[in-house]
N, C-alpha and C. Protein backbone atom coordinates (compact mmCIF):
# COMPACT_ATOMS: atom_id res chain seq x y z
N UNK A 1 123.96 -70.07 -19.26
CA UNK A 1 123.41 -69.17 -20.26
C UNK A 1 121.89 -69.17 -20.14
N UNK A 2 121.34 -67.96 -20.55
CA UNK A 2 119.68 -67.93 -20.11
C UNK A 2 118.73 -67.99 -21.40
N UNK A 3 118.29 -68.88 -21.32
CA UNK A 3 117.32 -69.32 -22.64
C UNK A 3 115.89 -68.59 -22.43
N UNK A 4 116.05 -67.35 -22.79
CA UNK A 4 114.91 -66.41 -22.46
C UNK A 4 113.58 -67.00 -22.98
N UNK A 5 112.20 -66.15 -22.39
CA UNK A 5 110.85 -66.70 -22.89
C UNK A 5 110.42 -66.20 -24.10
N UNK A 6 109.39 -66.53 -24.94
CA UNK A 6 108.78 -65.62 -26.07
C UNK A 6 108.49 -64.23 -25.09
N UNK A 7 108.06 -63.99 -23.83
CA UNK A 7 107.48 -63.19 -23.49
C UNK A 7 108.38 -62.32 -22.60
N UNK A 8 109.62 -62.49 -22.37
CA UNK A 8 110.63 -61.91 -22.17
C UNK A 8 111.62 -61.42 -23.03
N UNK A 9 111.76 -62.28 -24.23
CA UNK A 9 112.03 -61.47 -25.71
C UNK A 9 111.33 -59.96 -26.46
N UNK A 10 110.44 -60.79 -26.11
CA UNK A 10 109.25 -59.23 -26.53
C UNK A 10 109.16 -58.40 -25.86
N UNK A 11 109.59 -58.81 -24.12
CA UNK A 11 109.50 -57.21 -23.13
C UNK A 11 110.75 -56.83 -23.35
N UNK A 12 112.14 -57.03 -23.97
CA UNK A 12 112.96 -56.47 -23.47
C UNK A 12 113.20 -55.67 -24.88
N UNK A 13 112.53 -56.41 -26.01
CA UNK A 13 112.58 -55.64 -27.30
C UNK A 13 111.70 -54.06 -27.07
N UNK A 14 110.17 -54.77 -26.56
CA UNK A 14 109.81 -53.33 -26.36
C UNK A 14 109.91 -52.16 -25.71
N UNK A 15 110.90 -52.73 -23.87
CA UNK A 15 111.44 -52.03 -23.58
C UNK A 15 112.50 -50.99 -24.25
N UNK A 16 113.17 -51.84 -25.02
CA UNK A 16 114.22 -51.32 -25.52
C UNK A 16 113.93 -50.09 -26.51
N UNK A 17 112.78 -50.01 -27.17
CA UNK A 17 112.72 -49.54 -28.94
C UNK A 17 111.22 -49.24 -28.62
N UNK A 18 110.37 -48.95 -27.70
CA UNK A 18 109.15 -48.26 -27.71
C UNK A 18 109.07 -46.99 -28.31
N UNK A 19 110.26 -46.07 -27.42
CA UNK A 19 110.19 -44.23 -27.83
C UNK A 19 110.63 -44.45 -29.06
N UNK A 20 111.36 -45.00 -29.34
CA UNK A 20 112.22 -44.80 -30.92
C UNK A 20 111.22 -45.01 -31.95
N UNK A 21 110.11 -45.95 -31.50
CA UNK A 21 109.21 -46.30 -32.23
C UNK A 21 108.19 -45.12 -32.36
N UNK A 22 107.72 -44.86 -31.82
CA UNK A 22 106.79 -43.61 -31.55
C UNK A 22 107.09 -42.27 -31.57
N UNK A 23 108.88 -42.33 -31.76
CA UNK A 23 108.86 -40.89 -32.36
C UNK A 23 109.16 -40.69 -33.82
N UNK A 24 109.80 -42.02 -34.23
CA UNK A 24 109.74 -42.41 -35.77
C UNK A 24 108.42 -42.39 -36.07
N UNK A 25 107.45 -42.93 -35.74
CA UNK A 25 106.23 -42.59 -35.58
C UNK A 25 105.43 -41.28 -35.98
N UNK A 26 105.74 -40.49 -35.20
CA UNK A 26 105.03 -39.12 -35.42
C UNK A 26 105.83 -38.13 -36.43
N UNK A 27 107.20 -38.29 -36.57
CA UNK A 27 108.34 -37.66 -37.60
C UNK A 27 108.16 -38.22 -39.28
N UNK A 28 107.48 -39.13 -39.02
CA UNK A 28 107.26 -39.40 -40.79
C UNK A 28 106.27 -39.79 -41.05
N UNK A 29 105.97 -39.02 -42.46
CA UNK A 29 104.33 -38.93 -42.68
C UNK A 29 104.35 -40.41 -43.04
N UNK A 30 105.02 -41.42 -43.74
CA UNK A 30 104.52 -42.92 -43.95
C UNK A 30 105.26 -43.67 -42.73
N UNK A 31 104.29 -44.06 -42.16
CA UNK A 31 104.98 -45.06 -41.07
C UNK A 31 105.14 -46.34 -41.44
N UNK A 32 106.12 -46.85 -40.45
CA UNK A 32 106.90 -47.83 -40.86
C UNK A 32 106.52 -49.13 -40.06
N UNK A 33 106.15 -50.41 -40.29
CA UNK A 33 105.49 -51.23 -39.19
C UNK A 33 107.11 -51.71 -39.08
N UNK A 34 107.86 -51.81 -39.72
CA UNK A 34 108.64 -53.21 -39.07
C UNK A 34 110.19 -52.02 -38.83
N UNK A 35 110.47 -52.15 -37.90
CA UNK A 35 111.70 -51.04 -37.20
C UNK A 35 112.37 -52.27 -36.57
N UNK A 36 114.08 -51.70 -36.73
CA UNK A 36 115.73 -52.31 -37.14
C UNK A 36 115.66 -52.76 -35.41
N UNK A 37 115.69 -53.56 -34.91
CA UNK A 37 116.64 -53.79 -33.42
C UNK A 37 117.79 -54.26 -33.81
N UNK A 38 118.52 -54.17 -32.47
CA UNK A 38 120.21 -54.18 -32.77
C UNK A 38 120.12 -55.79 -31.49
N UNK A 39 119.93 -57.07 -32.54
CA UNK A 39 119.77 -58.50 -32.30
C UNK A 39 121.18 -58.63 -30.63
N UNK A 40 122.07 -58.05 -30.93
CA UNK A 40 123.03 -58.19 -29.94
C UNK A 40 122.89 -57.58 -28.75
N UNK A 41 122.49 -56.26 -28.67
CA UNK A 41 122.27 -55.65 -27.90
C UNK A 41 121.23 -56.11 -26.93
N UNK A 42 119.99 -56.59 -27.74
CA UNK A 42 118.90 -57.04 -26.56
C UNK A 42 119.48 -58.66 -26.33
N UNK A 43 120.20 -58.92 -26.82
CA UNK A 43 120.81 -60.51 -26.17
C UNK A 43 121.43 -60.11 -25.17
N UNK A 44 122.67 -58.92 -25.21
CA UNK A 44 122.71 -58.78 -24.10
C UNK A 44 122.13 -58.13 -22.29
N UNK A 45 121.15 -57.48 -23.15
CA UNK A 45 119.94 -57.46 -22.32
C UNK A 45 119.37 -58.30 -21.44
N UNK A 46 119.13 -59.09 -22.22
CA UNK A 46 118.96 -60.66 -21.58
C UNK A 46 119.57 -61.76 -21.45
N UNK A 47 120.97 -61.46 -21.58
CA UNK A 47 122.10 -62.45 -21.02
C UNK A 47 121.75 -63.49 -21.53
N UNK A 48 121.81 -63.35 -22.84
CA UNK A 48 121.77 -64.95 -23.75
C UNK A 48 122.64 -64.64 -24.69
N UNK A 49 122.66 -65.69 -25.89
CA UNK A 49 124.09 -65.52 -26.97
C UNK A 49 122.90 -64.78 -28.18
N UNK A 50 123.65 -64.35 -28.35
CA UNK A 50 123.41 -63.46 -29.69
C UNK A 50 122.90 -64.39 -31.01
N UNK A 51 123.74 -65.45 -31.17
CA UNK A 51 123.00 -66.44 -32.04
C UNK A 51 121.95 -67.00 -31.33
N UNK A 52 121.90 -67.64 -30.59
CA UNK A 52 120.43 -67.83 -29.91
C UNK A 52 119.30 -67.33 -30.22
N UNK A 53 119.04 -65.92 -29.76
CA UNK A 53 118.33 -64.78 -29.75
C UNK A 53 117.89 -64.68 -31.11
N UNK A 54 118.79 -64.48 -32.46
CA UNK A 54 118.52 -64.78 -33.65
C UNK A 54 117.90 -65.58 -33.77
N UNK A 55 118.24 -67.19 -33.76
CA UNK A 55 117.55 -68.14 -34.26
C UNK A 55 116.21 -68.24 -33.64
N UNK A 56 116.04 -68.01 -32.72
CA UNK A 56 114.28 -67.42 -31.82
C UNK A 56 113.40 -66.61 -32.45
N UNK A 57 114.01 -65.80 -32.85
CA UNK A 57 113.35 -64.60 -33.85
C UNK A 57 112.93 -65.09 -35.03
N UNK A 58 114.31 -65.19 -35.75
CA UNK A 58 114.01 -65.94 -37.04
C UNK A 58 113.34 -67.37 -37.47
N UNK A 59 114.41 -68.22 -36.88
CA UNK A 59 113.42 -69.60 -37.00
C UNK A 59 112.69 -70.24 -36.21
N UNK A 60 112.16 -69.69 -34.83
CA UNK A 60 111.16 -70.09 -33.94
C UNK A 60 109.83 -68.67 -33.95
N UNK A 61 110.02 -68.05 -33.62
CA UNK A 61 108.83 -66.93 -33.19
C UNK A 61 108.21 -66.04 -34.69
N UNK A 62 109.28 -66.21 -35.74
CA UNK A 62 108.58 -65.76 -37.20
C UNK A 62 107.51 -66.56 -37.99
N UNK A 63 107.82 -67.99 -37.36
CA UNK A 63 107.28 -69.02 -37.96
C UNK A 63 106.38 -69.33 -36.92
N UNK A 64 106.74 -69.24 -35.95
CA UNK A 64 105.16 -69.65 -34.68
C UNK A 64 103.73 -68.47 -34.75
N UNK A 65 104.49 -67.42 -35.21
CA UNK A 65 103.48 -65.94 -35.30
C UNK A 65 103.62 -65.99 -36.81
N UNK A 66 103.20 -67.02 -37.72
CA UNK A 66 103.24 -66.64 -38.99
C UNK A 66 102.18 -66.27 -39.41
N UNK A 67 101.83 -65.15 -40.08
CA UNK A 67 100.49 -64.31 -40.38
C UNK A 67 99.56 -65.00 -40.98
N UNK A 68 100.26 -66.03 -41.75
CA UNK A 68 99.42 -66.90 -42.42
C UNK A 68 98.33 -68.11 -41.84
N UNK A 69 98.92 -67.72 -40.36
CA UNK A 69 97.83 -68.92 -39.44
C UNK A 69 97.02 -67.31 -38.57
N UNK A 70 97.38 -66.25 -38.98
CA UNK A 70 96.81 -64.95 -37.95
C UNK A 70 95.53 -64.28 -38.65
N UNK A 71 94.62 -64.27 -38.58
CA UNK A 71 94.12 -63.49 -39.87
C UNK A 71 94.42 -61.66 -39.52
N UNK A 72 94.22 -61.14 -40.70
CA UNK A 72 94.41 -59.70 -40.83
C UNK A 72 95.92 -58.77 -40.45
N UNK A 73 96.66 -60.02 -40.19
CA UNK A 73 98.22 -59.87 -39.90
C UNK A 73 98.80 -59.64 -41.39
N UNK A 74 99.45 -58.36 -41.44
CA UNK A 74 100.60 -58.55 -42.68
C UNK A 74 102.06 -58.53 -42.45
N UNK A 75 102.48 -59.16 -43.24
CA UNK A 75 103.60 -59.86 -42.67
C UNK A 75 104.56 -60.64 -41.34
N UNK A 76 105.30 -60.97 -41.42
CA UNK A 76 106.19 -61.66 -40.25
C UNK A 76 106.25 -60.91 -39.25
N UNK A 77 106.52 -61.46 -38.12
CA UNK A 77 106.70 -60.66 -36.55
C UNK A 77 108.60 -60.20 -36.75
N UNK A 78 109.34 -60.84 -37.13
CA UNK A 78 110.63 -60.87 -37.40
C UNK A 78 111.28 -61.05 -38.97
N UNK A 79 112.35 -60.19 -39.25
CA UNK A 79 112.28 -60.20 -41.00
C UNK A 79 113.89 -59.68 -40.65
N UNK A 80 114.75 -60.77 -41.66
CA UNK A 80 116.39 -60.40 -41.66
C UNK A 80 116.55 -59.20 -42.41
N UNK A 81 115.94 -58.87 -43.25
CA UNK A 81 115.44 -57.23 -44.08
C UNK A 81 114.54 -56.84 -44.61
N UNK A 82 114.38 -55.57 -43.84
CA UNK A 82 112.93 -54.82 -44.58
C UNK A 82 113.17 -53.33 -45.31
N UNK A 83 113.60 -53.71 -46.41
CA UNK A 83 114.24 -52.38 -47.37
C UNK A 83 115.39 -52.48 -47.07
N UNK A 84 115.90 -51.58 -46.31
CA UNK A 84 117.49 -51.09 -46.17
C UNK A 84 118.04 -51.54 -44.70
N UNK A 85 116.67 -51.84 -44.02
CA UNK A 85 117.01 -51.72 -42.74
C UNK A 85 117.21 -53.46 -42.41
N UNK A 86 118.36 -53.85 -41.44
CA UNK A 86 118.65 -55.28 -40.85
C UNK A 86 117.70 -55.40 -39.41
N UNK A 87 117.62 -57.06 -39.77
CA UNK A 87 117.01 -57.59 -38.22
C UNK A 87 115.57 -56.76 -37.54
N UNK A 88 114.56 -56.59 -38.73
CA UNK A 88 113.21 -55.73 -37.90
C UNK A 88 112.80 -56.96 -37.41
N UNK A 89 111.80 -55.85 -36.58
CA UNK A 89 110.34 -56.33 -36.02
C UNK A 89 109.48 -55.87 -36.19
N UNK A 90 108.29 -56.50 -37.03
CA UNK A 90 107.04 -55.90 -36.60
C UNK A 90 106.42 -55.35 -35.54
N UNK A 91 106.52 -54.34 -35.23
CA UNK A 91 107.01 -53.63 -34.01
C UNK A 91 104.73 -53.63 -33.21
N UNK A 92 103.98 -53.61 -34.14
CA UNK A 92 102.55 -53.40 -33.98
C UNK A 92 102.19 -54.38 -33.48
N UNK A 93 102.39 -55.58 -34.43
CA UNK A 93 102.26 -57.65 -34.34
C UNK A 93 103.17 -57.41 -33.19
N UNK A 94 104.46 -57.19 -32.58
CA UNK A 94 104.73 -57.39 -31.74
C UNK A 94 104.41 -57.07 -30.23
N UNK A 95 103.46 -56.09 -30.20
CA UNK A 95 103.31 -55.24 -29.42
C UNK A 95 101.97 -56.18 -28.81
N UNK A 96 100.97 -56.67 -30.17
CA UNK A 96 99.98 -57.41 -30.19
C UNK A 96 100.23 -59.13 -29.37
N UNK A 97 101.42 -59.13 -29.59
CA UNK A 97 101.58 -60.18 -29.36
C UNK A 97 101.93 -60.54 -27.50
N UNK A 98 102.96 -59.53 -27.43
CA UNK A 98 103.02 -59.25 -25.91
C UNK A 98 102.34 -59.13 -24.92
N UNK A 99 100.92 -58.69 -25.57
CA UNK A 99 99.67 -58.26 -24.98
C UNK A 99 99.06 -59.49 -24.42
N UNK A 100 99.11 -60.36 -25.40
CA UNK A 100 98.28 -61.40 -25.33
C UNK A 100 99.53 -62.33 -24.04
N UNK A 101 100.79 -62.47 -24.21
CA UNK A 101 101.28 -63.44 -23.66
C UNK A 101 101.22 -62.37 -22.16
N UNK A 102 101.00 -61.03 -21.96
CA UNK A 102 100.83 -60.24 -20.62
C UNK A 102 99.94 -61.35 -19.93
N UNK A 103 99.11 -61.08 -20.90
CA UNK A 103 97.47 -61.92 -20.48
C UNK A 103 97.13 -62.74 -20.02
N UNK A 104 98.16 -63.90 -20.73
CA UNK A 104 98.51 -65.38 -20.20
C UNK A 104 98.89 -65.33 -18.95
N UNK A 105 100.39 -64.37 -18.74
CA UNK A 105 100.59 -65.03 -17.69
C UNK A 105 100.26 -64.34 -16.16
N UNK A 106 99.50 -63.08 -16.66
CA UNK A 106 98.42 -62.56 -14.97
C UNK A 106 97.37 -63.91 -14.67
N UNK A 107 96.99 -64.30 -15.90
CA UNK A 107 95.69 -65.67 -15.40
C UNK A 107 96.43 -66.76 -15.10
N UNK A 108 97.51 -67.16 -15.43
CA UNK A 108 98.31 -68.48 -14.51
C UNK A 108 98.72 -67.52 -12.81
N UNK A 109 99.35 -66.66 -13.33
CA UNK A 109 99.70 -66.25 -11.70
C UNK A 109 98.47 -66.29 -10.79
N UNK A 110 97.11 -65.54 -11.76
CA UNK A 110 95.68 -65.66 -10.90
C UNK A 110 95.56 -67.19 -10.12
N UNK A 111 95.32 -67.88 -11.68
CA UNK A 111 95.31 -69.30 -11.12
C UNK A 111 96.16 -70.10 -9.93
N UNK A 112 97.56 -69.54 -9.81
CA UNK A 112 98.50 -70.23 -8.83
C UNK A 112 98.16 -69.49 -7.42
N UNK A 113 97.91 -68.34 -7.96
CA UNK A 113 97.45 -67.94 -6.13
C UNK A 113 96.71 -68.45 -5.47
N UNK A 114 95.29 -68.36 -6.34
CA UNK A 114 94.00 -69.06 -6.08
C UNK A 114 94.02 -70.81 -5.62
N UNK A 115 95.05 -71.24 -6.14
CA UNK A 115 95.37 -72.50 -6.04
C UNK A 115 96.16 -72.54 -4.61
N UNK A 116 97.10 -71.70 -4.47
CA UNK A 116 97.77 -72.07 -3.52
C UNK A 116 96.79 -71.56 -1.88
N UNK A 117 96.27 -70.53 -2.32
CA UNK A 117 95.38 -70.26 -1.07
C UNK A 117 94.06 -71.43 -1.23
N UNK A 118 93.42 -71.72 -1.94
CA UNK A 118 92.70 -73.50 -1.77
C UNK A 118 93.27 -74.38 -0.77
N UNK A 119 94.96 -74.41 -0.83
CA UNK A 119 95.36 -75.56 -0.66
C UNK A 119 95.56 -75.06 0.75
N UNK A 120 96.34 -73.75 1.42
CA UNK A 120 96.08 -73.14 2.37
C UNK A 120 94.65 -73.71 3.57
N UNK A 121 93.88 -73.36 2.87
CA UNK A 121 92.70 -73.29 3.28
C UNK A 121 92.67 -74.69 3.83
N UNK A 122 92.80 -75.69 2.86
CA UNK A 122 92.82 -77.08 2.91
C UNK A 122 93.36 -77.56 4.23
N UNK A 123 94.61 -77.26 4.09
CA UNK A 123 95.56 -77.51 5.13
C UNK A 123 95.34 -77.35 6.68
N UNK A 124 94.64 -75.55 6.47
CA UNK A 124 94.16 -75.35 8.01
C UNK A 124 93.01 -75.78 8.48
N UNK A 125 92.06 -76.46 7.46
CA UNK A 125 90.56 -77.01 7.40
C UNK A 125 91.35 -78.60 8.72
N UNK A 126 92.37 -78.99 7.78
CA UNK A 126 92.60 -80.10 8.05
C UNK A 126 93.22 -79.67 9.91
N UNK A 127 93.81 -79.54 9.98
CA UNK A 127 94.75 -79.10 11.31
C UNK A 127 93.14 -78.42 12.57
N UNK A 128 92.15 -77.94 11.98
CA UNK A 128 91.49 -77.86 12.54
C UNK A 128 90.46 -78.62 13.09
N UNK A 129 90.89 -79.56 12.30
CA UNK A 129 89.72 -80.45 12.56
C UNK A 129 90.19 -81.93 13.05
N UNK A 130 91.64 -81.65 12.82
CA UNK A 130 92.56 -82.87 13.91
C UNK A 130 93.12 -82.91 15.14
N UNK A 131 93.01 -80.93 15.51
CA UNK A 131 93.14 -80.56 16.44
C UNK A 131 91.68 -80.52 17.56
N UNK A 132 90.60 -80.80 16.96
CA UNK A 132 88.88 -80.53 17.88
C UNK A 132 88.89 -82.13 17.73
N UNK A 133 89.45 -83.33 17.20
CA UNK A 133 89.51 -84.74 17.49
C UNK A 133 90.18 -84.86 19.03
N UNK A 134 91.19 -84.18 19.80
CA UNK A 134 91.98 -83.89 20.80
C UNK A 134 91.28 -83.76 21.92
């Protein structure tokens, strides 16, 4: 079973519910920050259990992104109801949030390249210079 990332949760949510978002969006004069995902559907998206996926939302990533440690954040990233509607997301905070973990992980990949061509370098520094000992 696949114990997805915070940052693979959030791409497959926003994959999933971007247009829906943005045309709910432009169709009603009060917009809505926190819009319904269907919790099962993106589990199976990402080939994890459906309770899983829940408890990530709800009791890991609502409480890790709690607004109250965010400033100018209102409300939760994840909410079991918002009015009428089941299982939202702060679809804006979420969007915000994705951004940032994008961010993270182009500068580790930066970093691992950069690292691995160092070590490259290293390697042939070395071989070159054990090979002109010859």
């Amino acid at each position: 079973m696949n114990i997805p990332s915070d940052r693979q949760i959030f791409e497959a949510v926003y994959a999933m519910y971007v247009s829906d978002y943005l045309v709910q969006e432009h169709e009603q004069t009060q917009r809505r920050v926190y819009f319904p995902i269907d919790v099962a559907a993106v589990a199976k998206k990402l080939r994890c259990s459906t309770h899983i996926l829940f408890g990530r939302l709800y009791h890991d990533l609502a409480k890790r992104y709690d607004p109250a440690t965010e400033p100018n954040v209102s409300g939760a990233v994840f909410l079991i109801q918002a009015g009428s509607d089941r299982h939202c997301i702060h679809f804006p905070y979420m969007v915000a949030i994705l951004a940032g973990l994008r961010e993270q992980r182009r500068v580790q990949v930066y970093t691992w390249a950069i690292s691995l061509a160092a070590l490259a370098l290293s390697a042939a520094s070395l071989l070159v210079s054990l090979a002109n000992r010859h």
